[in-house]
Protein backbone atom coordinates (compact mmCIF):
# COMPACT_ATOMS: atom_id res chain seq x y z
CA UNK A 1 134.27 87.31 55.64
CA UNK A 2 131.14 89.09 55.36
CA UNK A 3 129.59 90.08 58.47
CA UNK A 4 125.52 90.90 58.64
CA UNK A 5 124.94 94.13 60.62
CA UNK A 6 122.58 93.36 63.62
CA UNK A 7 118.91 94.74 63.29
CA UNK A 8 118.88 94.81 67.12
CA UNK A 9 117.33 98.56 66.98
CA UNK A 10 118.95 100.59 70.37
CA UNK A 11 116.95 101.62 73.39
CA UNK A 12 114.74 104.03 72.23
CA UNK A 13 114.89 107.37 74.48
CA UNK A 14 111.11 106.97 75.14
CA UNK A 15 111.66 103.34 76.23
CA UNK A 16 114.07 104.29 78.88
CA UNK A 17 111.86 107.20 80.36
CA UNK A 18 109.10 104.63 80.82
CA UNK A 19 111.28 102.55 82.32
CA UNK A 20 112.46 104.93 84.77
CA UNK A 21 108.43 106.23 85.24
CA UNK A 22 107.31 102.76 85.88
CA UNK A 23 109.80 102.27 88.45
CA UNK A 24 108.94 105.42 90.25
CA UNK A 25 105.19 104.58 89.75
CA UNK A 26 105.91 100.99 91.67
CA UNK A 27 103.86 99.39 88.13
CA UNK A 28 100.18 100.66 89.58
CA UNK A 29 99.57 102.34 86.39
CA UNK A 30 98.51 101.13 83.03
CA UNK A 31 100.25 101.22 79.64
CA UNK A 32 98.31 104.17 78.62
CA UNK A 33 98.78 106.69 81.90
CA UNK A 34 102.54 105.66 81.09
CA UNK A 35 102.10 106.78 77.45
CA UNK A 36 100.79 109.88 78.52
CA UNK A 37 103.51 110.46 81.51
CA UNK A 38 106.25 109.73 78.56
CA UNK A 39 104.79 112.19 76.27
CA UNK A 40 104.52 115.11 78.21
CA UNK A 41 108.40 114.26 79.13
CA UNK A 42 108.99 114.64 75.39
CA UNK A 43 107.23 117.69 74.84
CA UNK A 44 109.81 119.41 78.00
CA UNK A 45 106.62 119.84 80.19
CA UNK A 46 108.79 118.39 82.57
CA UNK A 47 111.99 116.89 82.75
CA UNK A 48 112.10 113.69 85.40
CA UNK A 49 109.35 112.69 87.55
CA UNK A 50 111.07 112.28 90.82
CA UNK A 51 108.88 111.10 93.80
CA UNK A 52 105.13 110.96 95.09
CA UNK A 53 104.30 113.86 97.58
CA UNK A 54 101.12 112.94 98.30
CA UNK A 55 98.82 109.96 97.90
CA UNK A 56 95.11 108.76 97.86
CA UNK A 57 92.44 106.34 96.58
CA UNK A 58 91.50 108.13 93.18
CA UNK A 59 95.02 109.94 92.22
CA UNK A 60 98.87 110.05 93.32
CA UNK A 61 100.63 113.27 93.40
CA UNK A 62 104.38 113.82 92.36
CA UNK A 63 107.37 116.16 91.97
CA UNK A 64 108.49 116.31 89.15
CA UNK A 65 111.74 118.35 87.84
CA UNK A 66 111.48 121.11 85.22
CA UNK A 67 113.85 123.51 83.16
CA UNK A 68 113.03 126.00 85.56
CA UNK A 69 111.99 124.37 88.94
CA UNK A 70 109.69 121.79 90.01
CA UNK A 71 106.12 121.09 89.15
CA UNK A 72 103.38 118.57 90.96
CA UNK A 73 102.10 116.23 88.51
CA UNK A 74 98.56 115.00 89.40
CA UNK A 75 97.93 111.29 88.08
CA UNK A 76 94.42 109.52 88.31
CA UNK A 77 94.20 105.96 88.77
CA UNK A 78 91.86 104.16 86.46
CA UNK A 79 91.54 100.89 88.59
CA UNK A 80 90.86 102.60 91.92
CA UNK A 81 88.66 106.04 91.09
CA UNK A 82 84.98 105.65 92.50
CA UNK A 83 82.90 106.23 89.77
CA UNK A 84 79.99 106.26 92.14
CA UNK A 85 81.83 108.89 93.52
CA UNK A 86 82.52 111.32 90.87
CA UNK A 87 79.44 110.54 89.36
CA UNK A 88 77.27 113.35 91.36
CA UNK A 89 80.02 116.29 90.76
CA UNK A 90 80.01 115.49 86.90
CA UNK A 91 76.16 115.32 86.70
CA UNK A 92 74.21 118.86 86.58
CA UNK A 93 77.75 120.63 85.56
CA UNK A 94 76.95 122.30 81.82
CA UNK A 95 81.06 122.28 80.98
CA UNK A 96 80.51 118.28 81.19
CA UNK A 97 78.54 115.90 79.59
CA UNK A 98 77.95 113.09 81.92
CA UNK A 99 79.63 109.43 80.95
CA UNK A 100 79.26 105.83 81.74
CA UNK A 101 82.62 105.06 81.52
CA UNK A 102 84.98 104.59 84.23
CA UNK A 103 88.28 105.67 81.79
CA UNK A 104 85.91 108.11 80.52
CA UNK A 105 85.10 109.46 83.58
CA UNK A 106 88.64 109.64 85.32
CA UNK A 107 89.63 111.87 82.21
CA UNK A 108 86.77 114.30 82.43
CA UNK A 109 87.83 114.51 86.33
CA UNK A 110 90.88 115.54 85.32
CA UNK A 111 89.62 117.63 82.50
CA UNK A 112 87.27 119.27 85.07
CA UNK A 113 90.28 120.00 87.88
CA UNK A 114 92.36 121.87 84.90
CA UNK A 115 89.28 124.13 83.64
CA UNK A 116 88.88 124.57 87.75
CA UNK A 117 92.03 125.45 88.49
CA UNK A 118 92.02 127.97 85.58
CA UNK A 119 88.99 129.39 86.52
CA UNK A 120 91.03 130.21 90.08
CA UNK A 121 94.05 131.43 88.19
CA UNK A 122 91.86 133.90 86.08
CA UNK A 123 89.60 135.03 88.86
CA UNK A 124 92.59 135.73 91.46
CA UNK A 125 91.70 132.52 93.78
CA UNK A 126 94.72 131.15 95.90
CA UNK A 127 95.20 128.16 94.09
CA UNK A 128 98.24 126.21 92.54
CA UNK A 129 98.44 127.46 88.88
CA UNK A 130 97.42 124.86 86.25
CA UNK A 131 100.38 124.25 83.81
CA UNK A 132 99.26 121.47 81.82
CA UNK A 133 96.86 118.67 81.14
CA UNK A 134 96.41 115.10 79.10
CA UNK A 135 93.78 112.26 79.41
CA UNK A 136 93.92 111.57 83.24
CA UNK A 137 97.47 113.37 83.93
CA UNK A 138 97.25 117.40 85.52
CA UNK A 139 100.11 119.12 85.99
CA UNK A 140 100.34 122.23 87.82
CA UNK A 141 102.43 124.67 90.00
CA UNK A 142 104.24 123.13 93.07
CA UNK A 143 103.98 124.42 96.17
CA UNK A 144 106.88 124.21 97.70
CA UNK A 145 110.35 125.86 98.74
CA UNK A 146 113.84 124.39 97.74
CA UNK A 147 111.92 121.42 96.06
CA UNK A 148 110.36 120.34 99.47
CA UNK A 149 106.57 120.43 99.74
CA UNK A 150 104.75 123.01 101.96
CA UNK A 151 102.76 121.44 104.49
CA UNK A 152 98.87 121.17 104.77
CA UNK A 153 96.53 123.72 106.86
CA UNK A 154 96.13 120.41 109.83
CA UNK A 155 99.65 119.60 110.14
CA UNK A 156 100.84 123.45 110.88
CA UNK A 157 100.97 125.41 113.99
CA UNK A 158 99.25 128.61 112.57
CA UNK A 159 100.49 131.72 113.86
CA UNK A 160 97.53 133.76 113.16
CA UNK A 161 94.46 131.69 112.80
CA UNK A 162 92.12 135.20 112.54
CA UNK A 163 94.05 136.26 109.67
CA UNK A 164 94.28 132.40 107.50
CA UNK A 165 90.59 131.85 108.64
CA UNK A 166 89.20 135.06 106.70
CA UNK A 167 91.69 134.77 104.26
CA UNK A 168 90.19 131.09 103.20
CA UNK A 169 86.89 132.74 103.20
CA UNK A 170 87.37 135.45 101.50
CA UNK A 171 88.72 133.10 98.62
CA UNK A 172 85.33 130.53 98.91
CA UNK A 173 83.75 134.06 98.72
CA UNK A 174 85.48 135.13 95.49
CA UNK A 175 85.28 132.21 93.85
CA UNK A 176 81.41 131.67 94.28
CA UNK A 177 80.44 135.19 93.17
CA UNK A 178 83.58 136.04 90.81
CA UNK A 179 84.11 132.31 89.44
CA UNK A 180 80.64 131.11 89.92
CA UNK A 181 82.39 127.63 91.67
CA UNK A 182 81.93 126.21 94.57
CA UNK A 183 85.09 123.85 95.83
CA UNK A 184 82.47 121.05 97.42
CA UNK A 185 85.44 119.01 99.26
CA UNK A 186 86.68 122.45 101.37
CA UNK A 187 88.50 121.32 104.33
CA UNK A 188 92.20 121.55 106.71
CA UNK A 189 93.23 118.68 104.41
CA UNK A 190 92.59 120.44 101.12
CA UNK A 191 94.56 123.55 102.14
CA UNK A 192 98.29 123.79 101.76
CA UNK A 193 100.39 127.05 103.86
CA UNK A 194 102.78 128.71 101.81
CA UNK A 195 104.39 130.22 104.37
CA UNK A 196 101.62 132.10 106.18
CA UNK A 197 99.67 132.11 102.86
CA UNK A 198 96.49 129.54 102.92
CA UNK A 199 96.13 127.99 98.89
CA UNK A 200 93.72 125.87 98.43
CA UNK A 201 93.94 122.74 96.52
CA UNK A 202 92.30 119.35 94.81
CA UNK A 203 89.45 121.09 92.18
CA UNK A 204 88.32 118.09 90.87
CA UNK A 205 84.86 117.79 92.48
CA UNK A 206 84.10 121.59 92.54
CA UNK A 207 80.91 122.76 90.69
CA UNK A 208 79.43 125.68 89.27
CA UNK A 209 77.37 127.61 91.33
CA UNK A 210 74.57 126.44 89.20
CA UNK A 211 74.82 122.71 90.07
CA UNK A 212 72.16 121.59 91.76
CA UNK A 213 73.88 120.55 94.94
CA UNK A 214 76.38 123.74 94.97
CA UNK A 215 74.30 125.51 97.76
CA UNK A 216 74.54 122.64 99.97
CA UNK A 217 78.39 122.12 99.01
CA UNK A 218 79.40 125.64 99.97
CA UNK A 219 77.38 125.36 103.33
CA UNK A 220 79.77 122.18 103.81
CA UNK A 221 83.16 123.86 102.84
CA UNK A 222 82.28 127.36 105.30
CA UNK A 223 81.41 124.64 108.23
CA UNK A 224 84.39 122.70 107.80
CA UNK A 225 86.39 126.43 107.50
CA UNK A 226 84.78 127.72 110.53
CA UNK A 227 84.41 124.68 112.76
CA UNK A 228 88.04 124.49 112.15
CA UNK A 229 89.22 127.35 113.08
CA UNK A 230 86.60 127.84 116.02
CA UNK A 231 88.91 124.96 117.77
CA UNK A 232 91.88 127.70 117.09
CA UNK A 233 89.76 130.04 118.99
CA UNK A 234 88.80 131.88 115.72
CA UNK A 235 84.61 132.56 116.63
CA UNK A 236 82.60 132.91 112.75
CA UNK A 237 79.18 132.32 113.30
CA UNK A 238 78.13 129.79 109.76
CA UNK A 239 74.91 131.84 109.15
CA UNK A 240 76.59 134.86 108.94
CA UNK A 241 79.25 133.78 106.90
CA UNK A 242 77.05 132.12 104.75
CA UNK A 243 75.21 135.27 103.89
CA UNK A 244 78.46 137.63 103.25
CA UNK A 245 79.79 135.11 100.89
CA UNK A 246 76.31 134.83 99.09
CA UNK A 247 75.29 138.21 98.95
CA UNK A 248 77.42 140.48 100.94
């Protein structure tokens, strides 16, 4: 008896990655973000993506496992980004040509967070180091110990405020006359403590210092900065600030 051999192909290894990524993604991404996720497990950027660490309106956040470690892998959702939003940041910065598209868009954010984030890493700024990056996907260092996620600036007890208050500063200082950006969302929320160590983090709204806007953005970050810290008993006076980190 002849017997006909079954064309049934077997699982393909990227089928069952995307399987497992759309699990752990609870289906709120599209084909394509999946595509991308599955790729960049191909290439060994990383080796599982294991859980979200943190989560917002425009982009989820998650560990993911590597040869070496762990690394945080930024994804930005298509369906829920404000373009209206974005829009403004995008719009007077020369590294970007403005778009109309909402996909468009969502990748230049994330295209515009990577070249951020290695404008930190070249210019000494505390600020996770950028690993790799694809359509609306960043991945970058993560900030953690033992695989568990440091904690933000408003959810620690600092032990001295003084010392993380200028430390922050002298970073928004550095990176506005070394790096020429401005962060333009600075805040307790955007800073995570390694340890004792303040690093700052989500780039994907900071300008160059020759946006438009990028004056009144770093007058917004050093108010947030000192207001904070005034509560901790820290006294800055914003003027004065203002003026070291501009031309001190």
């Amino acid at each position: 008896m002849a017997y006909k051999v079954s064309k049934r192909k077997l699982p393909l290894r990227e089928d069952k990655q995307l399987h497992e990524i759309n699990k752990i993604a609870g289906r709120v991404f599209d084909r394509k973000t999946l595509d991308v996720l599955v790729r960049m497990l191909n290439a060994g950027i990383f080796r599982s993506l294991d859980y979200p660490i943190a989560s917002g309106k425009e982009a989820i956040v998650f560990r993911a496992t590597t040869k070496t470690g762990y690394a945080a892998v930024k994804v930005y959702k298509y369906e829920t980004s404000s373009f209206h939003h974005m829009l403004p940041y995008i719009e007077g910065d020369p590294r970007f040509k403005a778009v109309r598209r909402k996909r468009d868009l969502v990748q230049l954010w994330a295209r515009k967070e990577f070249a951020n984030l290695q404008a930190c890493c070249v210019s000494g700024i505390s600020a996770p180091e950028p690993i790799a990056m694809r359509d609306n996907v960043v991945v970058m260092e993560f900030l953690g110990e033992k695989g568990v996620p440091y904690a933000l600036l408003e959810d620690v007890i600092v032990e001295k405020p003084a010392e993380v208050c200028d430390a922050i500063l002298a970073d928004v200082k550095k990176l506005y006359r070394d790096a020429d950006i401005v962060h333009a969302d600075l805040s307790p929320f955007n800073v995570i403590m390694r340890k004792q160590e303040p690093v700052i983090i989500d780039w994907g709204q900071a300008v160059l210092t020759e946006h438009p806007q990028a004056e009144n953005y770093l007058r917004s970050d050093v108010t947030n900065i000192v207001k904070y810290f005034g509560r901790l008993g820290v006294k800055r006076e914003l003027e004065t600030t203002l003026e070291k980190i501009m031309h001190g």
